[in-house]
Structure formats: structure tokens, C-alpha cells
C-alpha atoms as a PDB file:
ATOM      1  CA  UNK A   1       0.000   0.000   0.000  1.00  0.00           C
ATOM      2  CA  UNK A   2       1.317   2.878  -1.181  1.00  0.00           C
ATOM      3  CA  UNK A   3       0.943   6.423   0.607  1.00  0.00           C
ATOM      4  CA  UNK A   4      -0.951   9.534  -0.586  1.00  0.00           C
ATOM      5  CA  UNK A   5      -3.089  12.265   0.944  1.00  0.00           C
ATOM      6  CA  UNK A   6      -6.656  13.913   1.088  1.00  0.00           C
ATOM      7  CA  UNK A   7      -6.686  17.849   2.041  1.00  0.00           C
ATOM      8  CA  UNK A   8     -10.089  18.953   3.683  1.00  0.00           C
ATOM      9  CA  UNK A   9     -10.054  22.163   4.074  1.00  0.00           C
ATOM     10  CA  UNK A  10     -12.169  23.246   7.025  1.00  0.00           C
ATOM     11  CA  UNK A  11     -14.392  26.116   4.707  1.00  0.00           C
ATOM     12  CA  UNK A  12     -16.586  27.222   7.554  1.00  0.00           C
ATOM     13  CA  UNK A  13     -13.637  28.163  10.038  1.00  0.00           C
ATOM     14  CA  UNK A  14     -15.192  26.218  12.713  1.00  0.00           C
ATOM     15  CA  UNK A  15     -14.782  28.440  16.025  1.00  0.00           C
ATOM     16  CA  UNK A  16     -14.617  25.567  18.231  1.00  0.00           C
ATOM     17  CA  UNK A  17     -12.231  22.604  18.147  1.00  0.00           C
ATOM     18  CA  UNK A  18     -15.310  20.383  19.289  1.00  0.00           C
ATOM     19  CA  UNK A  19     -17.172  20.981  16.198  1.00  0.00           C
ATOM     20  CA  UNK A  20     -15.617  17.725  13.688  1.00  0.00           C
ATOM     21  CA  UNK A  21     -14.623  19.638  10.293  1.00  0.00           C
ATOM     22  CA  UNK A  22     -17.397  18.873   7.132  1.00  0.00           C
ATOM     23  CA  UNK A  23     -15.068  17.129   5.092  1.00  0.00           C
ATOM     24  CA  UNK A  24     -16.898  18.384   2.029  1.00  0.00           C
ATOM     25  CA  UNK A  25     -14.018  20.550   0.786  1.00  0.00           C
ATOM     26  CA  UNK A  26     -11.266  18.095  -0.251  1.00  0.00           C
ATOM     27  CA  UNK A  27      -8.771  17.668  -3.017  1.00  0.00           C
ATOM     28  CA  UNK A  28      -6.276  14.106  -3.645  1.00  0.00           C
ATOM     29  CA  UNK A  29      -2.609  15.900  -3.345  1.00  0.00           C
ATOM     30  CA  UNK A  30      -0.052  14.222  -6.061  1.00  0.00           C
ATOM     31  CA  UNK A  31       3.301  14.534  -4.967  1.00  0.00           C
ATOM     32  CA  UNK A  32       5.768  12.839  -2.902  1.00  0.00           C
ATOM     33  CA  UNK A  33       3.539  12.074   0.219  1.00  0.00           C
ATOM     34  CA  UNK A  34       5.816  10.073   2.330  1.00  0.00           C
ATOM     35  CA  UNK A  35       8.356  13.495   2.273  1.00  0.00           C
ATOM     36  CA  UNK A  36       5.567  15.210   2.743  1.00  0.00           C
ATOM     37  CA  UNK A  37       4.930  13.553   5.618  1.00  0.00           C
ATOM     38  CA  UNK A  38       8.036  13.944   7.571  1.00  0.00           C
ATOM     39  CA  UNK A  39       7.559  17.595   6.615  1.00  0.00           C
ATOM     40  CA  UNK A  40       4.038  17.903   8.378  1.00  0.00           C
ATOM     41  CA  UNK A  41       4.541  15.979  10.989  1.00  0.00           C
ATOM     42  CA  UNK A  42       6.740  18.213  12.949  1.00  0.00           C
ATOM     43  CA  UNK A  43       3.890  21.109  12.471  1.00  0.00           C
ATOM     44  CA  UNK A  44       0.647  19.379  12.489  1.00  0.00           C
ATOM     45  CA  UNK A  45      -1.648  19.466  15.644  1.00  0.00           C
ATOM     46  CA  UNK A  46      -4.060  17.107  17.010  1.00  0.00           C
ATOM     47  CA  UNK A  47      -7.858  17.344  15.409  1.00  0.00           C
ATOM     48  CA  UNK A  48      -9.667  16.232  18.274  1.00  0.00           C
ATOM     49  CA  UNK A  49     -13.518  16.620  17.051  1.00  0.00           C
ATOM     50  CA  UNK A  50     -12.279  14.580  13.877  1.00  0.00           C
ATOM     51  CA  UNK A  51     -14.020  15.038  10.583  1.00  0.00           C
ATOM     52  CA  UNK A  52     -17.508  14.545   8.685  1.00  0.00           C
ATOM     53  CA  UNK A  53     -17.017  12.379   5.734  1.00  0.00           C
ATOM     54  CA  UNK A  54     -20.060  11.521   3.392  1.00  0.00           C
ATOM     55  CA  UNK A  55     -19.947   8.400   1.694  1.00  0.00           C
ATOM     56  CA  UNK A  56     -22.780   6.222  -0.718  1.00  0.00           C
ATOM     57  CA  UNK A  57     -22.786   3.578   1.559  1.00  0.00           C
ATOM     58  CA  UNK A  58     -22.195   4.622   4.986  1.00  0.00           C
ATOM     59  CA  UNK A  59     -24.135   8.197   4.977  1.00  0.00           C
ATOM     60  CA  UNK A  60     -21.980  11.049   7.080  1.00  0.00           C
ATOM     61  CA  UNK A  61     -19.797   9.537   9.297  1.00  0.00           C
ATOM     62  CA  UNK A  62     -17.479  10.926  11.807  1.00  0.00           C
ATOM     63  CA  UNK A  63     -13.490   9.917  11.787  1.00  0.00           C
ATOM     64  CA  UNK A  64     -11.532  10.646  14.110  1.00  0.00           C
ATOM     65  CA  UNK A  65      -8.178   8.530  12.934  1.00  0.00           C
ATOM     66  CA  UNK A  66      -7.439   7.660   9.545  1.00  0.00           C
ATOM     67  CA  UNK A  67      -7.200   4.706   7.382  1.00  0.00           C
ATOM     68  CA  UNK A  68      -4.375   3.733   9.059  1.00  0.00           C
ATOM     69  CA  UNK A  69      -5.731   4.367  12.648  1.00  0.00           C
ATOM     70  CA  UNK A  70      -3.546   7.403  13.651  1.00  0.00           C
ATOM     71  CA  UNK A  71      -5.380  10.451  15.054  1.00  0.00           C
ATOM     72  CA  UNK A  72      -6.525  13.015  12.474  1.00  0.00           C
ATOM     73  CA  UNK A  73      -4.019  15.913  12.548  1.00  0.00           C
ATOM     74  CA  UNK A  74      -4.468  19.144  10.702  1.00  0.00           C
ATOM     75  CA  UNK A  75      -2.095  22.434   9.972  1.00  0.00           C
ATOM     76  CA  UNK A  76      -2.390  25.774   8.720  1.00  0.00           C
ATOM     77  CA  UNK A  77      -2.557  26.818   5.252  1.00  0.00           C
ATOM     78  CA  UNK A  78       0.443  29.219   5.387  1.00  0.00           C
ATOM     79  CA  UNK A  79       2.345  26.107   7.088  1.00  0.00           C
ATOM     80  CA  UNK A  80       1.482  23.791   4.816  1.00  0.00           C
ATOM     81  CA  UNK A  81       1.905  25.797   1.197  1.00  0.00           C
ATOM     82  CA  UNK A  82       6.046  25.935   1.848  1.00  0.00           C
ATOM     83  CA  UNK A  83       5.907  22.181   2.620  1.00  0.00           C
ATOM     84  CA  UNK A  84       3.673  21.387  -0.512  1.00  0.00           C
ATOM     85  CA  UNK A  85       5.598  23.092  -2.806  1.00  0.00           C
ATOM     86  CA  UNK A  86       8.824  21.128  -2.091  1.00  0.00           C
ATOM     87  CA  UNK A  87       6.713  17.824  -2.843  1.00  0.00           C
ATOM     88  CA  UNK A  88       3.830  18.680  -5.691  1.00  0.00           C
ATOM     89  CA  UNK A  89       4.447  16.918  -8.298  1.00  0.00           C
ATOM     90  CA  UNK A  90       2.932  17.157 -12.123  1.00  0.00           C
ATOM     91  CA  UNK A  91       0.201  19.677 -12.969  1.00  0.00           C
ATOM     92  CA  UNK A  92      -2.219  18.544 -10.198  1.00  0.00           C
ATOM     93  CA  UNK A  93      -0.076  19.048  -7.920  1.00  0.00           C
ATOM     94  CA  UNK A  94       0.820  22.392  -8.352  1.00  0.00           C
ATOM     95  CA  UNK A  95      -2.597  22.874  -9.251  1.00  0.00           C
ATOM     96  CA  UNK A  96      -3.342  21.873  -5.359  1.00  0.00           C
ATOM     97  CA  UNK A  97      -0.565  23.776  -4.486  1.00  0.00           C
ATOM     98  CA  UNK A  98      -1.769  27.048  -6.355  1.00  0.00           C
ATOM     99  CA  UNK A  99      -5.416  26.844  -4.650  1.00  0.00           C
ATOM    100  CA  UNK A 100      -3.848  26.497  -0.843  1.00  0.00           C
ATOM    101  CA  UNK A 101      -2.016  29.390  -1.320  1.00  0.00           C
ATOM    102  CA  UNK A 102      -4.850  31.602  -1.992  1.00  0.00           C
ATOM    103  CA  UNK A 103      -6.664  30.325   1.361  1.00  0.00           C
ATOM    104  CA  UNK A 104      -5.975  32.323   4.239  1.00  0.00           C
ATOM    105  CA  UNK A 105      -3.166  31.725   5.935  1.00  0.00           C
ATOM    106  CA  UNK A 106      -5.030  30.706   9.057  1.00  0.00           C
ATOM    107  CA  UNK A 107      -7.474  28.060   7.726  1.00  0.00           C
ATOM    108  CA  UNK A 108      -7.164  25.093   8.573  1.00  0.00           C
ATOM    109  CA  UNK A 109      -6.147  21.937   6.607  1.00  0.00           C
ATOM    110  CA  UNK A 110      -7.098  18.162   7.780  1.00  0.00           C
ATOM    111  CA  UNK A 111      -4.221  15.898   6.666  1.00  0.00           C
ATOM    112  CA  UNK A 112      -6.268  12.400   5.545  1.00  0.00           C
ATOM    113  CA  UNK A 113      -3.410   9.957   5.052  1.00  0.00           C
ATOM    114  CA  UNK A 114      -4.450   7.120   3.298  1.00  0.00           C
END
């Protein structure tokens, strides 16, 4: 199993760190995730309310750890455009990497490793 990553961007600027993010806002990041990884993990914090996810078959759901059972983490925009730029890769990529730069540098960014 190889490793990539899901952005959700938290659109709504939840307030409250006990209000789970809507994960409706989400883009696949191509790129070199596992050095993105040891970039992020250094920064990221803890996303204790966890995330909405909508899927066909299980409705909205709420995660709290990822595929891979680790506890959801999330970092800032203007923390993690630096870091993406040094591991987009191909036009998506930089296509992901173009749209997180225009977000406010305070919003925040779920980290879905899967």
C-alpha cells in the first residue's frame, strides 16, 4: 500500500475545536507524500472533534483517525503551502498547491493519510 493524501479544508472556520470539520471541501494531493509527511509531521496538531465524511454507503460519518488508525491531525494553510511546494508533483499538484495558497493563511487543513 502505497501512501498519498486527502486535504479537507475546514471552509466554515469552525470556532470551536469540538465541532468535527465537514469534510466536504477536499482535493487528492499528487506529490511525494511520504516526504511530505516527515515535513508535516513536525507542524501538524491534534484534530480532536475529527471530521464529517459523506460516503454512498455509509451516509456522514465521523473519523476521528485515519485509514491507518492514527489520530486526524491538521495544519495551517500558510504552514502547509512551503511544505507542498517542495513535494507537488505534475500539474495537479501544483494545481493543489496554487489553490492552498490563496486560502488564508489561518485556515485550517485536515491531513487524511491514506
Amino acid at each position: 500500500m502505497s501512501l498519498s493524501l486527502t486535504l479537507v479544508f475546514d471552509k466554515f472556520r469552525r470556532a470551536l475545536d469540538n465541532d468535527p470539520i465537514y469534510a466536504s471541501n477536499r482535493l487528492k494531493f499528487e506529490g511525494d507524500a511520504l516526504r511530505l509527511s516527515e515535513a508535516l509531521k513536525p507542524v501538524a496538531l491534534p484534530l480532536t472533534a475529527g471530521v464529517e465524511w459523506l460516503s454512498e454507503d455509509q451516509g456522514l460519518k465521523l473519523f476521528k483517525t485515519d485509514p491507518y488508525d492514527d489520530d486526524l491531525t491538521f495544519v495551517s494553510a500558510g504552514l502547509l503551502a512551503p511544505r507542498l511546494q517542495d513535494a507537488a508533483q505534475g500539474a495537479w499538484g501544483r494545481a493543489v498547491l496554487a489553490f492552498v495558497q490563496t486560502l488564508p493563511a489561518d485556515t485550517r487543513v485536515v491531513l487524511w493519510w491514506d
